[in-house]
N, C-alpha and C. Protein backbone atom coordinates (compact mmCIF):
# COMPACT_ATOMS: atom_id res chain seq x y z
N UNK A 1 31.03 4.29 64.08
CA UNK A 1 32.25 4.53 63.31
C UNK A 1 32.98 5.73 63.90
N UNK A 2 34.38 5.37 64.09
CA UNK A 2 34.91 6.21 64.56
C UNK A 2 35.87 7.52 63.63
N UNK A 3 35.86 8.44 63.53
CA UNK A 3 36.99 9.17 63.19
C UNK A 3 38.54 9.61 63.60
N UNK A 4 39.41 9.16 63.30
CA UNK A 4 40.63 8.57 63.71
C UNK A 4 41.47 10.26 63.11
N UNK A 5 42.25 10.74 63.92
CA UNK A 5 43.09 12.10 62.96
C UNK A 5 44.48 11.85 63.52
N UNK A 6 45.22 11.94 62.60
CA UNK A 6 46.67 11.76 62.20
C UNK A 6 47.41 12.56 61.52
N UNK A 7 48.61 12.81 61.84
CA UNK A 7 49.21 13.48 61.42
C UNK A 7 50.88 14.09 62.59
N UNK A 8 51.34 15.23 61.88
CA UNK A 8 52.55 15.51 62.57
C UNK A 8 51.62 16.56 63.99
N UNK A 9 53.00 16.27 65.38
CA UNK A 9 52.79 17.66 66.17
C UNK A 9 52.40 18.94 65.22
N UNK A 10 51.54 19.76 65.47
CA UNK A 10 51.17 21.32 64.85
C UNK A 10 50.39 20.86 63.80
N UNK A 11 50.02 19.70 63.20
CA UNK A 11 49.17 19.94 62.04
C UNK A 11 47.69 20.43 62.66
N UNK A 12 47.55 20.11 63.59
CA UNK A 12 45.78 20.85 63.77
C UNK A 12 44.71 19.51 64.41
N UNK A 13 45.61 18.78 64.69
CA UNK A 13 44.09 17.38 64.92
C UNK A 13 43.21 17.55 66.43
N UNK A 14 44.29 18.34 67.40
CA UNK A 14 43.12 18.17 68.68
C UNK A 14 42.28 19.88 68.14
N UNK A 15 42.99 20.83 67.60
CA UNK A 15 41.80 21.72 67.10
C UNK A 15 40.89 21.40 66.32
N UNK A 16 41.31 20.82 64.85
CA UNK A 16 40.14 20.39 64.20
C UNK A 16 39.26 19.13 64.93
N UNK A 17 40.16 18.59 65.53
CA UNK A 17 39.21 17.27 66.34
C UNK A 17 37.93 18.16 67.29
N UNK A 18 38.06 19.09 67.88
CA UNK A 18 37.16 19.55 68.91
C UNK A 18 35.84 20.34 67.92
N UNK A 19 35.72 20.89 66.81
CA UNK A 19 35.71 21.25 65.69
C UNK A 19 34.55 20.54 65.11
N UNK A 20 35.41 19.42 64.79
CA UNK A 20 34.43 17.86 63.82
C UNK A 20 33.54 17.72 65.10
N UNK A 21 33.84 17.22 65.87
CA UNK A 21 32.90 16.96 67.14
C UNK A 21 31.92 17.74 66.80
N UNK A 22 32.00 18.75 67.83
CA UNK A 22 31.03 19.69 67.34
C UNK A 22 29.98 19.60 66.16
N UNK A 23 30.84 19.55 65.26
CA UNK A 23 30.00 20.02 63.93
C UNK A 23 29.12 18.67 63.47
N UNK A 24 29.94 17.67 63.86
CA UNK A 24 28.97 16.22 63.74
C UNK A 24 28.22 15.15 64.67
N UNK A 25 28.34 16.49 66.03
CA UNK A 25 27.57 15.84 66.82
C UNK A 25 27.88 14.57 67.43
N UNK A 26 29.90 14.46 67.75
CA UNK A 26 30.03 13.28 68.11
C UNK A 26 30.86 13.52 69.22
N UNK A 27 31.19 12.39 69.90
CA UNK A 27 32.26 12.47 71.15
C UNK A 27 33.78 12.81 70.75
N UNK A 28 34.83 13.03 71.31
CA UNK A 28 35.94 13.57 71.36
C UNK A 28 36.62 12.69 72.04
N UNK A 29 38.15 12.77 72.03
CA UNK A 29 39.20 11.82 72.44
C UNK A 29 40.30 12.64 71.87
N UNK A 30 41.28 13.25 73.19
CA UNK A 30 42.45 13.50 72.49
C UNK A 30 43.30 12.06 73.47
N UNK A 31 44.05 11.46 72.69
CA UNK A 31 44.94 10.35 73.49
C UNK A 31 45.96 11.13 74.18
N UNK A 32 46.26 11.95 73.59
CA UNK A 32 47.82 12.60 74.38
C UNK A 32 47.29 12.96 76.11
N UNK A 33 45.91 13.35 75.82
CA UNK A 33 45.40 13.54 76.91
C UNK A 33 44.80 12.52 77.78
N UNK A 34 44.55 11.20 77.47
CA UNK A 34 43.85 10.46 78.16
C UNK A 34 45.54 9.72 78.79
N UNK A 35 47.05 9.69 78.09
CA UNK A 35 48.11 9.29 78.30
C UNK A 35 48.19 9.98 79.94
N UNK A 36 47.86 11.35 79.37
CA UNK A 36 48.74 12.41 80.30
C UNK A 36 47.57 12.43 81.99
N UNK A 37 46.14 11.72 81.44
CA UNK A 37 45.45 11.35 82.60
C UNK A 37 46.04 10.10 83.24
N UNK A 38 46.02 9.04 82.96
CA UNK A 38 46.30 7.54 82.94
C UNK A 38 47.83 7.70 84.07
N UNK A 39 48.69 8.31 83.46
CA UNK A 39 50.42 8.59 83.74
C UNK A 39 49.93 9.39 84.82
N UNK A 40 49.66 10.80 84.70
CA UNK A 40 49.08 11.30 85.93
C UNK A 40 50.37 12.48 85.98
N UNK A 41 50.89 12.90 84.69
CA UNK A 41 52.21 13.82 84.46
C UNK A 41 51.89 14.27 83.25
N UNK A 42 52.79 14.94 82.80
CA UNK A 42 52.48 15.41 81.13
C UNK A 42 53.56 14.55 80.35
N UNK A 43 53.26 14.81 79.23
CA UNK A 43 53.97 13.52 78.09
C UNK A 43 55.24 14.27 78.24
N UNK A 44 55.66 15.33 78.15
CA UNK A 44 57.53 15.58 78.40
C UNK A 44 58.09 14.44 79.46
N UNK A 45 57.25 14.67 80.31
CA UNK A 45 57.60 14.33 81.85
C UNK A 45 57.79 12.67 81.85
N UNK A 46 57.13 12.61 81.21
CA UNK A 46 57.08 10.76 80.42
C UNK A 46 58.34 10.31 80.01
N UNK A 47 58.43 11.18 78.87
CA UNK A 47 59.57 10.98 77.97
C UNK A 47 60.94 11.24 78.06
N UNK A 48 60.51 12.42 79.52
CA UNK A 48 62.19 12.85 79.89
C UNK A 48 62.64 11.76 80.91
N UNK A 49 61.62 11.06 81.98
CA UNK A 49 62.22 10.58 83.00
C UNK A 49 61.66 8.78 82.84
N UNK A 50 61.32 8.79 81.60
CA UNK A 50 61.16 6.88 81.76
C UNK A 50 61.90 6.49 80.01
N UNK A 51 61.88 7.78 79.17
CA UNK A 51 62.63 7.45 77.94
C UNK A 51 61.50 7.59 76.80
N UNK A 52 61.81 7.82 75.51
CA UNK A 52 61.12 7.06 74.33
C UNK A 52 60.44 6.33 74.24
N UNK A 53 61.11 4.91 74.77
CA UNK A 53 60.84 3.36 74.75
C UNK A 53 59.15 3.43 75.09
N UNK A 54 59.22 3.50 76.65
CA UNK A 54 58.56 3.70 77.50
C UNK A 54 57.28 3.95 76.80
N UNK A 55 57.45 5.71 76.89
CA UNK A 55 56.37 6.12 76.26
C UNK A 55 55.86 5.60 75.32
N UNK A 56 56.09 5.25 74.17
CA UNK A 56 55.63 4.80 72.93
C UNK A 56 55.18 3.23 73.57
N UNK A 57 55.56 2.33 74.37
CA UNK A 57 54.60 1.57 75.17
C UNK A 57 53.51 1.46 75.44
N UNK A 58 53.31 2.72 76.58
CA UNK A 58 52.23 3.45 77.40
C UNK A 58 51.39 3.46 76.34
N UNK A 59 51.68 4.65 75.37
CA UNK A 59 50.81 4.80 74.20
C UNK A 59 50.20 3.70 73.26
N UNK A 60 51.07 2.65 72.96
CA UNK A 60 50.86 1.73 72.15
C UNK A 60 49.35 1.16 72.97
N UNK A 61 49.72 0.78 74.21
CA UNK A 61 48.92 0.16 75.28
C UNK A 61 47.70 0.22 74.90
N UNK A 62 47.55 2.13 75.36
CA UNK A 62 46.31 2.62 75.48
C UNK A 62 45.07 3.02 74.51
N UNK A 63 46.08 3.14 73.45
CA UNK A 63 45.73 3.60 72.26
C UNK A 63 45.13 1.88 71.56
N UNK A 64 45.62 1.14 71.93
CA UNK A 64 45.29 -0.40 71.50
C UNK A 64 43.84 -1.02 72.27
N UNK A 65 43.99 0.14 73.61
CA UNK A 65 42.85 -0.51 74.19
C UNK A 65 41.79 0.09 74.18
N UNK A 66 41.87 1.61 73.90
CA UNK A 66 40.52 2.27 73.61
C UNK A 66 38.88 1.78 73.14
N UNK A 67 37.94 1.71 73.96
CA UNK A 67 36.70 1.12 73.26
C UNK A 67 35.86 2.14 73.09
N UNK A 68 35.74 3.08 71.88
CA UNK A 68 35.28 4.12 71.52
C UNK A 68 34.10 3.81 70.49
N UNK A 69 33.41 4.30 70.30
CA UNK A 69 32.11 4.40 69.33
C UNK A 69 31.57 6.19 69.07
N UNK A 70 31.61 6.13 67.77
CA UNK A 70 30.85 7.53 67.64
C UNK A 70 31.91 9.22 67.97
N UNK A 71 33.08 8.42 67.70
CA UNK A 71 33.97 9.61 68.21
C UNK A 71 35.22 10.02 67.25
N UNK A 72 35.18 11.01 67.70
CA UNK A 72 36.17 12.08 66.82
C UNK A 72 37.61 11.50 67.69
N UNK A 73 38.73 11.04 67.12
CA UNK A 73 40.06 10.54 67.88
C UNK A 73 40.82 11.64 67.35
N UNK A 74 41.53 12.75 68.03
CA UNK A 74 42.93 13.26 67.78
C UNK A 74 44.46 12.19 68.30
N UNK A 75 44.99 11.62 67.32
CA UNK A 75 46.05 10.92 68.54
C UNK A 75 47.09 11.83 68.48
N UNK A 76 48.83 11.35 68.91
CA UNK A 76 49.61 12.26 69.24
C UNK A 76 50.48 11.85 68.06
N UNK A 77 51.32 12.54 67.67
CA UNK A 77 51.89 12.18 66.13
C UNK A 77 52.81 10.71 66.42
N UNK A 78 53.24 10.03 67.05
CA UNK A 78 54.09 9.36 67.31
C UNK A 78 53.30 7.79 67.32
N UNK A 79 51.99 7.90 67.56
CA UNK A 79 51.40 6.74 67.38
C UNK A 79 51.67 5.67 65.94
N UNK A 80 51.97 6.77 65.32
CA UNK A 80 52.13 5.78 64.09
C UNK A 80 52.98 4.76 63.82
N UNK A 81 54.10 5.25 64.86
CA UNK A 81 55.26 3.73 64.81
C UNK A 81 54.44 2.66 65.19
N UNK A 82 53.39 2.33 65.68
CA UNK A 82 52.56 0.79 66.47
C UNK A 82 51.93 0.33 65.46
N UNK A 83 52.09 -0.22 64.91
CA UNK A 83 51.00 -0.73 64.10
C UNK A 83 50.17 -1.91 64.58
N UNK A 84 50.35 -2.15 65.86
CA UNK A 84 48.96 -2.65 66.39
C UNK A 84 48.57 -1.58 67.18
N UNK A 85 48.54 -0.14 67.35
CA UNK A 85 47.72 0.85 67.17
C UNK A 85 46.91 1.36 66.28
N UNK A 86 47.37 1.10 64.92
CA UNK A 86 46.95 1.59 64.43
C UNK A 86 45.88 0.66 63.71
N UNK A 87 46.52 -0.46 63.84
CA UNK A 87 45.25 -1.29 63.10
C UNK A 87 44.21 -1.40 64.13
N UNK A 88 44.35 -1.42 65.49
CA UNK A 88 43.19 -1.05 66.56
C UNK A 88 42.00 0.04 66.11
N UNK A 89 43.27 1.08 65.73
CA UNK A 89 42.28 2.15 65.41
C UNK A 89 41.72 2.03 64.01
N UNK A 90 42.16 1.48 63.17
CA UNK A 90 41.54 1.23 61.66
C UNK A 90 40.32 0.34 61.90
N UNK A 91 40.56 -0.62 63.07
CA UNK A 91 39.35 -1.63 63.12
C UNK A 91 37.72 -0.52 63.26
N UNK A 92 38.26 0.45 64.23
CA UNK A 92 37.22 0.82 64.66
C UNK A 92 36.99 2.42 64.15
N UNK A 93 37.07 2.49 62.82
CA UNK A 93 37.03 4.18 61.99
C UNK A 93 37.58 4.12 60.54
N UNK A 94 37.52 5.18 60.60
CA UNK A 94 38.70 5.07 59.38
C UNK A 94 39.89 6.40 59.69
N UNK A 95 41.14 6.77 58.83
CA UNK A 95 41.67 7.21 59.41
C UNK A 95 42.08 8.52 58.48
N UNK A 96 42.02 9.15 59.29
CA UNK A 96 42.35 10.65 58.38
C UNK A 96 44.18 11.82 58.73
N UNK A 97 44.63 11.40 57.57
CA UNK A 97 45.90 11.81 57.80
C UNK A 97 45.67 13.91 57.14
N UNK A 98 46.22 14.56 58.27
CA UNK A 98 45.74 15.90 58.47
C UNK A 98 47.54 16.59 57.60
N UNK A 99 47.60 16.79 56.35
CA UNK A 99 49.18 17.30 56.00
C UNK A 99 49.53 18.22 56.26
N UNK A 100 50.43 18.96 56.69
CA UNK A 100 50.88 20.00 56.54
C UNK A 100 52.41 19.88 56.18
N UNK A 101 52.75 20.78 55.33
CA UNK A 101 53.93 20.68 54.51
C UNK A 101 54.92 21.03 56.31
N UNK A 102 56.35 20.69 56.13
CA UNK A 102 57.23 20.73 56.87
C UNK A 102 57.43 22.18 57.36
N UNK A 103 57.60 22.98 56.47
CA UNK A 103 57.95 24.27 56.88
C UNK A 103 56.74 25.21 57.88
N UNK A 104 55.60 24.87 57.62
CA UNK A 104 54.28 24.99 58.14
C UNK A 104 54.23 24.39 59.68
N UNK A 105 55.01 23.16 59.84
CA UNK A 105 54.68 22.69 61.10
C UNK A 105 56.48 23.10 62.11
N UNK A 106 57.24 23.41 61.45
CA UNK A 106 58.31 23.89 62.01
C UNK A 106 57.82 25.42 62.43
N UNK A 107 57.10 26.20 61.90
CA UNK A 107 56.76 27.80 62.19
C UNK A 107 55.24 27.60 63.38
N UNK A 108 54.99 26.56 63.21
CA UNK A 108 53.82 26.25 64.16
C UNK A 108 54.57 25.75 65.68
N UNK A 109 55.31 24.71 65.46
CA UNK A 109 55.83 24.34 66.48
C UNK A 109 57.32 25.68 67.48
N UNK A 110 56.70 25.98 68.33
CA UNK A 110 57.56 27.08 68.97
C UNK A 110 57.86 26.19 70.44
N UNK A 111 57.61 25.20 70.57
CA UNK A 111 57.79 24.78 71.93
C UNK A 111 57.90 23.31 71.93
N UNK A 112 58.70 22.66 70.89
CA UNK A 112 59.18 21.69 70.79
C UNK A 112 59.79 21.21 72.22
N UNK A 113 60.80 21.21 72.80
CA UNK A 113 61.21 20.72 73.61
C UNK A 113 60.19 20.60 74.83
N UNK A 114 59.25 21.06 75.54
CA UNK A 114 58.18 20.78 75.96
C UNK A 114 56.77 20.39 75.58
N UNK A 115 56.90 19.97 74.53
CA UNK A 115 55.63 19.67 74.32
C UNK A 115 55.09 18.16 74.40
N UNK A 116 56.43 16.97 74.27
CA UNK A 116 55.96 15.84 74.39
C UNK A 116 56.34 15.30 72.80
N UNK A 117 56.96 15.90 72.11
CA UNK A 117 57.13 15.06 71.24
C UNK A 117 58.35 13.50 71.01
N UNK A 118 57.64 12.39 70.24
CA UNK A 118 59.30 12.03 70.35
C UNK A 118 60.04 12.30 69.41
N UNK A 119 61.13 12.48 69.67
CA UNK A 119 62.27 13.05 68.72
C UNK A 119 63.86 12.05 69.26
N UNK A 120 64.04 11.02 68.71
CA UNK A 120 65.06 10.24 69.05
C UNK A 120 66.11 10.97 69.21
N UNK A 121 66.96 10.84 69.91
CA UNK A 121 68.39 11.80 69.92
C UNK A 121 69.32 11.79 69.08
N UNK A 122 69.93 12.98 68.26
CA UNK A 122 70.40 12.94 67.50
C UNK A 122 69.62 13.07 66.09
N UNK A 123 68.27 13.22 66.05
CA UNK A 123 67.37 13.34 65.52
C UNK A 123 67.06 14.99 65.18
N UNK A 124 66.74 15.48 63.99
CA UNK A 124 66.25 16.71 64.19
C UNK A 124 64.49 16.47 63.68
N UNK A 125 64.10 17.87 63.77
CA UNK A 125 62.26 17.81 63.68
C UNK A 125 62.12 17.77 62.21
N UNK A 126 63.23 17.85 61.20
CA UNK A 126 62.97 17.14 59.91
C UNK A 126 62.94 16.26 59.57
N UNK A 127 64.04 15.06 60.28
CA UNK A 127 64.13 14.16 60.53
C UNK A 127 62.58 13.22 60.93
N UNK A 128 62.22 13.52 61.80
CA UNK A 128 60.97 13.40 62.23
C UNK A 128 60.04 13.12 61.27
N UNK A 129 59.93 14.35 60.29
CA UNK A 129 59.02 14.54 59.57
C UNK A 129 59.08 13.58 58.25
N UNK A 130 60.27 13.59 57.94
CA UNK A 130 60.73 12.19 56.51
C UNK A 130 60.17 10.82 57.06
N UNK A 131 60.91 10.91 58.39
CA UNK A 131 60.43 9.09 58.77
C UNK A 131 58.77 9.23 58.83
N UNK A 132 58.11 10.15 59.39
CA UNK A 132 56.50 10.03 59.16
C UNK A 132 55.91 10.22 58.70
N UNK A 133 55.80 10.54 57.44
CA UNK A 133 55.18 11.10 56.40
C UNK A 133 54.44 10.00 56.08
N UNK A 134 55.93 8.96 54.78
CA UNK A 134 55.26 7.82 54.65
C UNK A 134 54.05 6.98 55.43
N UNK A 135 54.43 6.84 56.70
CA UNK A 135 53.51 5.96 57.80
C UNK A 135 52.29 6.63 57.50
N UNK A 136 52.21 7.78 57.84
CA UNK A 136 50.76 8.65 57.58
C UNK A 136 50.19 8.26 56.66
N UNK A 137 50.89 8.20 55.46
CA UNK A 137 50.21 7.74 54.48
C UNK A 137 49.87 6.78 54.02
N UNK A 138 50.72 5.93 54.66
CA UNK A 138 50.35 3.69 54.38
C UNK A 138 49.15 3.55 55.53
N UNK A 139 48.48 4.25 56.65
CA UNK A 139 47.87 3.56 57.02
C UNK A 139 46.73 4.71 57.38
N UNK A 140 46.53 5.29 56.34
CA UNK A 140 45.25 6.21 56.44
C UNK A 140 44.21 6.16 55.18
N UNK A 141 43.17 6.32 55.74
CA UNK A 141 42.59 5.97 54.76
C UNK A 141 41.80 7.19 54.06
N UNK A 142 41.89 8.37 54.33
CA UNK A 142 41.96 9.62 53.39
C UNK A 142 42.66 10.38 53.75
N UNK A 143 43.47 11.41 52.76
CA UNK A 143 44.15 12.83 53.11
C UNK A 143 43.99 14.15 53.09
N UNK A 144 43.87 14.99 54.05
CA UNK A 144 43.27 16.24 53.68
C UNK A 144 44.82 16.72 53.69
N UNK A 145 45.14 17.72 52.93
CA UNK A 145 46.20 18.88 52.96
C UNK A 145 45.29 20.41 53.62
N UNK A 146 46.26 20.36 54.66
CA UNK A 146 45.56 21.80 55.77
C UNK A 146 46.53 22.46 55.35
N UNK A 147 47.55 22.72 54.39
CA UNK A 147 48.03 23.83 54.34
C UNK A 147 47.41 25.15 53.70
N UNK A 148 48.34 25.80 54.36
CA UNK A 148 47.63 27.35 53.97
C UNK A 148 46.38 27.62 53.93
N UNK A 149 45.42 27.00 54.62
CA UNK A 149 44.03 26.87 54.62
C UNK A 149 43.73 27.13 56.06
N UNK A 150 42.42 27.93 56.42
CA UNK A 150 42.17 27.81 57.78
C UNK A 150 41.40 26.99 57.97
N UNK A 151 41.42 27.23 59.63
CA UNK A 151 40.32 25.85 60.22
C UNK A 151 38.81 25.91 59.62
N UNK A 152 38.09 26.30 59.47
CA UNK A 152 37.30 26.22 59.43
C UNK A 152 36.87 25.63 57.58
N UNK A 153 38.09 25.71 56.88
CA UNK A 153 38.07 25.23 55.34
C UNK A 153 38.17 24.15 55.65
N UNK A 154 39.28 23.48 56.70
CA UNK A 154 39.82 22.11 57.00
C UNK A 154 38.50 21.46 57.54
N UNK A 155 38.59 21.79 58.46
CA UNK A 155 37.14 21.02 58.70
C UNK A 155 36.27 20.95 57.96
N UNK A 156 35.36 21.68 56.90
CA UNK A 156 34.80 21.38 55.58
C UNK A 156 35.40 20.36 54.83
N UNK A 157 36.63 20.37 54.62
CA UNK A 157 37.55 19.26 53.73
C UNK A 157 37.05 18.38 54.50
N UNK A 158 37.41 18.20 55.66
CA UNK A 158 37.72 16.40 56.38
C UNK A 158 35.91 15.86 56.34
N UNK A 159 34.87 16.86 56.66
CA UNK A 159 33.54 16.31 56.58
C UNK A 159 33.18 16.25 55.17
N UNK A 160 33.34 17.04 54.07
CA UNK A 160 33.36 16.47 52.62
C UNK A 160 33.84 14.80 52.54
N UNK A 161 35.21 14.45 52.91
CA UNK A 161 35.94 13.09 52.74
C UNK A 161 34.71 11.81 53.51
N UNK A 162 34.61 12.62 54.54
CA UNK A 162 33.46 11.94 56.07
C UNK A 162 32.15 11.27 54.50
N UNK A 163 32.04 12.32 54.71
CA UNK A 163 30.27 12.33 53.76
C UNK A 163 30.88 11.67 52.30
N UNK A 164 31.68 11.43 51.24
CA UNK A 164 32.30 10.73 50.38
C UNK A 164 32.24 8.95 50.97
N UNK A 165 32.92 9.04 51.91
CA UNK A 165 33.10 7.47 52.47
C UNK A 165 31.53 6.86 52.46
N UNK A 166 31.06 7.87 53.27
CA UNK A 166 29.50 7.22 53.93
C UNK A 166 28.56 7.30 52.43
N UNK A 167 28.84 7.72 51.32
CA UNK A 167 28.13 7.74 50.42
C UNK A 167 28.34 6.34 49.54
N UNK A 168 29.94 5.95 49.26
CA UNK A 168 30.57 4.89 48.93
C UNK A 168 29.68 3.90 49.80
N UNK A 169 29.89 3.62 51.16
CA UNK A 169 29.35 2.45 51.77
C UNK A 169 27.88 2.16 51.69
N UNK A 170 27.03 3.04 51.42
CA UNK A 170 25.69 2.95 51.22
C UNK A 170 25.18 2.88 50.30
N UNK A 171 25.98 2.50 48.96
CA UNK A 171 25.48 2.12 47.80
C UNK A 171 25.32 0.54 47.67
């Protein structure tokens, strides 16, 4: 069973992802990073010189083809438009949507324009955040709120939810 983390750029999933690993003794997967291996550039570099489209392709692709077992998944916030990503990834985990209120991930994010996010043009990073919220939440199957909380609470939260599920299924 896999652990799947979701959420916006800045909420915390490849930190808490490296984190859960650790703490549960499982493998790791950041996608943004296996994209940015695969492409053989970084995700700006993606997005500035093949488009949106493109990228969210690439991603859909890879993220669809992943054969993972036993692993902690950070994906990149944008996965959530695929929903044959995401049901890929639902087949094989369950999925944990990581919240952080808007204002939290706007004071986190200082390097928006390089970092790889998509942001349609004409779009602002609130914008962003309205259209994904919902998604986060139709196709996850628990929610931790990381606000105002540090890592190390968050990660307690998300293995509390972990250990809840696995208690449910073993009855």
């Amino acid at each position: 069973m896999n652990i799947v983390l979701v959420g916006m750029s800045g909420a915390g999933k490849s930190t808490l992802g490296i984190l859960l690993a650790k703490a549960l003794g499982m493998d790791y997967v950041d996608t943004d990073i296996v994209i940015q291996q695969q492409e053989g550039r970084l995700l700006q570099d993606i997005i500035d010189h093949d488009g949106i489209e493109k990228f969210m392709e690439v991603e859909e692709k890879m993220v669809s083809e992943l054969q993972l077992v036993n692993c902690i998944i950070s994906t990149g916030g944008s996965v959530i438009y695929s929903e044959k990503a995401m049901t890929a990834l639902k087949q094989g985990g369950q999925i944990i949507y990581l919240h952080v209120p808007y204002e939290e991930i706007q004071r986190r994010l200082t390097n928006i324009t390089t970092r790889g996010i998509v942001i349609k043009k004409g779009n602002s990073l609130k914008d962003v955040y309205e259209e994904r919220v919902p998604l986060y939440i139709k196709y996850s199957d628990k929610y931790v709120d990381c606000s105002n909380k540090d890592i190390e609470h968050c990660v307690s939260e998300i293995i509390e939810k972990i250990q809840e599920s696995d208690n449910i299924s073993q009855c």
